[in-house]
N, C-alpha and C. Protein backbone atom coordinates (compact mmCIF):
# COMPACT_ATOMS: atom_id res chain seq x y z
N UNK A 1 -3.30 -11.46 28.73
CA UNK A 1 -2.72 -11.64 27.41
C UNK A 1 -1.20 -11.68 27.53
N UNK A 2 -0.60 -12.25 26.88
CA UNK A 2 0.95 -12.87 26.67
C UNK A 2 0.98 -13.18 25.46
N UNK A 3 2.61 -12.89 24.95
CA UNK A 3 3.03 -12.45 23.94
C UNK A 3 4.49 -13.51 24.24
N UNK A 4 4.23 -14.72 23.18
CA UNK A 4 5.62 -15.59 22.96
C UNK A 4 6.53 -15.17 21.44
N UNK A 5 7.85 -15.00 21.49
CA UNK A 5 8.27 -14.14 21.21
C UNK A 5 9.58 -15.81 20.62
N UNK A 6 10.03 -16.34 19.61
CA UNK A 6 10.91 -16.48 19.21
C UNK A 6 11.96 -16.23 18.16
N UNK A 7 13.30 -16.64 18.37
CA UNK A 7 14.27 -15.94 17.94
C UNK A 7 14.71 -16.90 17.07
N UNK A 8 14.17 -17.60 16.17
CA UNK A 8 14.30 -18.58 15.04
C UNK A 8 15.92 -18.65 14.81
N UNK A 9 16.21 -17.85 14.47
CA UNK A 9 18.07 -17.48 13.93
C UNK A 9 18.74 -18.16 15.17
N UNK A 10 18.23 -17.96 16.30
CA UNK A 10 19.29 -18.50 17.46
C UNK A 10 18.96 -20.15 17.74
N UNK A 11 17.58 -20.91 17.01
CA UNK A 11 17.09 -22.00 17.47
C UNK A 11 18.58 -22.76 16.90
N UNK A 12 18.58 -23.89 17.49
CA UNK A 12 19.85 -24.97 17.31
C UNK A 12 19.08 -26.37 16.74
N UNK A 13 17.67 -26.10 16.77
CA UNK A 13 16.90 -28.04 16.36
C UNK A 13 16.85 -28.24 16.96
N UNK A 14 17.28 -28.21 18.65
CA UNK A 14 17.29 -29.23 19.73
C UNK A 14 15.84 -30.43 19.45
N UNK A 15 14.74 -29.38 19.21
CA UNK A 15 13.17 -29.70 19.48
C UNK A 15 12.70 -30.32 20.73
N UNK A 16 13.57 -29.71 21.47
CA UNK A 16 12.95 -29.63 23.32
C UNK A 16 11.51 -28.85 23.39
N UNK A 17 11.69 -27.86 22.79
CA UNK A 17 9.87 -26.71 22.34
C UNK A 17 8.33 -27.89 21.81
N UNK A 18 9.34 -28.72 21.10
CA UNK A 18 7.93 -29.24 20.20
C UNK A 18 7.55 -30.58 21.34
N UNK A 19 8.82 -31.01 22.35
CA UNK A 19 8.01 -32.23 22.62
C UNK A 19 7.76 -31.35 24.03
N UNK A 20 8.04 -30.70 24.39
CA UNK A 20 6.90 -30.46 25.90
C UNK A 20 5.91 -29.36 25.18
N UNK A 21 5.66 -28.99 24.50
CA UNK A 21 4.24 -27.88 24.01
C UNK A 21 3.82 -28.32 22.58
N UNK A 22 3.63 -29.06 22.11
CA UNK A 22 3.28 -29.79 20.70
C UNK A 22 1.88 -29.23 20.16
N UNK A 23 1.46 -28.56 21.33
CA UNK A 23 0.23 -27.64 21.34
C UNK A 23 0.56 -26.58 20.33
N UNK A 24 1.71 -25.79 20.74
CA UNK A 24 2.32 -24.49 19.98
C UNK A 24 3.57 -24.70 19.69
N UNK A 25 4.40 -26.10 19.69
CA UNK A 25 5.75 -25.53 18.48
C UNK A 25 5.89 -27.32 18.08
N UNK A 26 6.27 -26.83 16.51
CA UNK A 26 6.07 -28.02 15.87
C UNK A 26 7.88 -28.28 15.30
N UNK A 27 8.38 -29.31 14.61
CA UNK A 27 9.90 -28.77 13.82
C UNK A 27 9.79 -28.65 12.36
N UNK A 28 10.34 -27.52 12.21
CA UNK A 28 10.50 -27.23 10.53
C UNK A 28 10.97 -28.03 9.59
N UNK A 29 10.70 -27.96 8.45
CA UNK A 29 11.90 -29.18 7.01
C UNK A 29 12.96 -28.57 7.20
N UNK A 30 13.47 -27.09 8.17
CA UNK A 30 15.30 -27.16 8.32
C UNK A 30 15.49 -27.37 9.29
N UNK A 31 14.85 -28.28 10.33
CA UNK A 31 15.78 -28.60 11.13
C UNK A 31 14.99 -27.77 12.92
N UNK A 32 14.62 -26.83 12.26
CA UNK A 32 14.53 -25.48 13.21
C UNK A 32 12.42 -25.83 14.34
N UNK A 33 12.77 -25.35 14.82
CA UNK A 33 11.44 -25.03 15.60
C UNK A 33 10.66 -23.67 14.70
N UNK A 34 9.62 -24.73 14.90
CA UNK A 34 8.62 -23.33 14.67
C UNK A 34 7.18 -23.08 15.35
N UNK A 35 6.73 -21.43 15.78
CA UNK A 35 6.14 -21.41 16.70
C UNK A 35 5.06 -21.67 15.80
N UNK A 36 3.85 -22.44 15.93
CA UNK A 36 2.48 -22.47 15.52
C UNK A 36 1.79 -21.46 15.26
N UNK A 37 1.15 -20.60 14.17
CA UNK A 37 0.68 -19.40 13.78
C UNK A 37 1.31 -18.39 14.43
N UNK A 38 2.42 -18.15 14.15
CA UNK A 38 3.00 -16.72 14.86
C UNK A 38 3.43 -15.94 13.75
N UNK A 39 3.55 -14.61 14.04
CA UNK A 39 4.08 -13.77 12.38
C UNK A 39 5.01 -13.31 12.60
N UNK A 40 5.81 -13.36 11.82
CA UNK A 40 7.05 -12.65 11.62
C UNK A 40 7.04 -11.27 11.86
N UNK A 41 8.52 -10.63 13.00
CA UNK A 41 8.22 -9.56 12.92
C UNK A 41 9.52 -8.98 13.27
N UNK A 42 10.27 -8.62 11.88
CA UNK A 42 11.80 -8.32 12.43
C UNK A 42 12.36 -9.46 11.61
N UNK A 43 13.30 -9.84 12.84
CA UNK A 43 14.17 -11.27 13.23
C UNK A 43 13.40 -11.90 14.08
N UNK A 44 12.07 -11.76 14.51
CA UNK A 44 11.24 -12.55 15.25
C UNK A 44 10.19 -12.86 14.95
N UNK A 45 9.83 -14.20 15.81
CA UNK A 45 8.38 -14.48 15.38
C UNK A 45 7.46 -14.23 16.51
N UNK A 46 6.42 -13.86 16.49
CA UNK A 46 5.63 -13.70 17.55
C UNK A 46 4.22 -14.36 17.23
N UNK A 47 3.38 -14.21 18.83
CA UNK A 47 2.33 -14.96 19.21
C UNK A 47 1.47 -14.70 20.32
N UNK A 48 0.68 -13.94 20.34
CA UNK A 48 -0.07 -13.38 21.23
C UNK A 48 -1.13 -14.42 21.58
N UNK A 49 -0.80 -14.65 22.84
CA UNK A 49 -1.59 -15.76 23.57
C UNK A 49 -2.56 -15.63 24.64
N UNK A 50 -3.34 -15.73 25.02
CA UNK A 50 -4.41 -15.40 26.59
C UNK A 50 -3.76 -16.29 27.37
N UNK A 51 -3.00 -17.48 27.33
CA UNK A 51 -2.39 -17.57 28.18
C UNK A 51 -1.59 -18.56 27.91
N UNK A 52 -0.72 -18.47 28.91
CA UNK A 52 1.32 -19.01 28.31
C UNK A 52 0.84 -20.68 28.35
N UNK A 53 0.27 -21.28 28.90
CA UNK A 53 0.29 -22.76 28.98
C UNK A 53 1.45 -23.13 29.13
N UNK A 54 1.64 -24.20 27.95
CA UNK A 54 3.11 -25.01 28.32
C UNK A 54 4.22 -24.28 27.50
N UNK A 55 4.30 -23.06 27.28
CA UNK A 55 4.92 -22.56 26.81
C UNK A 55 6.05 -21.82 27.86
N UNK A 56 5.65 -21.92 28.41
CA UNK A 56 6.73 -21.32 30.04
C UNK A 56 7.75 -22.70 30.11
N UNK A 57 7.19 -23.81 30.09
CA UNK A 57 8.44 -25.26 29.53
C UNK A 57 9.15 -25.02 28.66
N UNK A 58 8.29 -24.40 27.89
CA UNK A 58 9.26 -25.00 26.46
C UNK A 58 10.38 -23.64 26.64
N UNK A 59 9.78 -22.64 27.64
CA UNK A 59 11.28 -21.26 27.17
C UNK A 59 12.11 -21.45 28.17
N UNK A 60 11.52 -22.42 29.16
CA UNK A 60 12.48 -22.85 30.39
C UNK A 60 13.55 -24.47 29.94
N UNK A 61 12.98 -24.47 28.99
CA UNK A 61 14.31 -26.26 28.46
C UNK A 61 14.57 -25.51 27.42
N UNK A 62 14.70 -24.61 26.52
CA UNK A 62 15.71 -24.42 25.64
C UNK A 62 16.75 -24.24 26.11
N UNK A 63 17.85 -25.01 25.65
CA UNK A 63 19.27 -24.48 25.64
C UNK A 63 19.72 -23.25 25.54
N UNK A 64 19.34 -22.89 24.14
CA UNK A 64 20.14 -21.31 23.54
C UNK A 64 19.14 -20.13 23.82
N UNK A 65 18.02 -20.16 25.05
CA UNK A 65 17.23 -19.20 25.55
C UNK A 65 16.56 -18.41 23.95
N UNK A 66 15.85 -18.89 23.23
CA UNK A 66 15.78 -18.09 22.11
C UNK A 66 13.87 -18.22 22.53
N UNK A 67 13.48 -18.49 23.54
CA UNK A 67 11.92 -18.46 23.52
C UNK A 67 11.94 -17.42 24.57
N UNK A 68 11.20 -16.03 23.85
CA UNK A 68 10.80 -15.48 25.27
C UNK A 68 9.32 -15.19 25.45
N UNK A 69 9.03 -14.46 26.53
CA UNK A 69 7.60 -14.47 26.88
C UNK A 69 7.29 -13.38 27.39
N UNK A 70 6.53 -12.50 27.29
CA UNK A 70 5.87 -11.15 28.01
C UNK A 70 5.09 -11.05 28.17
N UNK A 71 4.77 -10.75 29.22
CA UNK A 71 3.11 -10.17 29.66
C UNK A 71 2.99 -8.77 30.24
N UNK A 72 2.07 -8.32 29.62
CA UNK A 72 1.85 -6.86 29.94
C UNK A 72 3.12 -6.07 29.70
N UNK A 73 3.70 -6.28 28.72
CA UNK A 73 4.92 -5.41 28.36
C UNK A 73 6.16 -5.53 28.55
N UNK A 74 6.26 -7.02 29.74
CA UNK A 74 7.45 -6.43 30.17
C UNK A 74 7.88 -8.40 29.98
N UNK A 75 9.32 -8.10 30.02
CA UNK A 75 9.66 -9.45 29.72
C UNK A 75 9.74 -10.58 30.70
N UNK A 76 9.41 -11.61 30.85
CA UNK A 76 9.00 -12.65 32.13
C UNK A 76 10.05 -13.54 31.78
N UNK A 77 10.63 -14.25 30.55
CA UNK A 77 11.81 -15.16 30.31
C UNK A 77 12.23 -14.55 28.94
């Protein structure tokens, strides 16, 4: 189990997220990325996943590092 973790406030639009994982991030009407069923929690959105797929792309081509990823607790990107 893995836990994708974004930081919406820091996204820039690039939408580098939506075209390599279109699976799990789509772009918002502002502009912004958004993760596919994730809930708000904080200043973050989260997403508990069985497994990262292409989501390890999409936190490895953001620019402003605002995708992260954990497994088993501890932070991987």
């Amino acid at each position: 189990m893995a836990k994708i973790i974004h930081d919406r406030d820091a996204c820039i639009g690039c939408g580098t997220c939506a075209a390599v994982c279109s699976k799990y991030w789509k772009m918002g009407k502002d502009g912004k990325s958004e993760l596919i069923g994730a809930k708000k929690n904080g200043n973050m959105y989260e997403l508990e996943v069985n497994s990262i797929e292409c989501n390890q792309d999409a936190a490895e081509a953001c620019p402003v590092n605002c995708i992260h990823i954990e497994e088993k607790g501890k932070r991987k990107i």
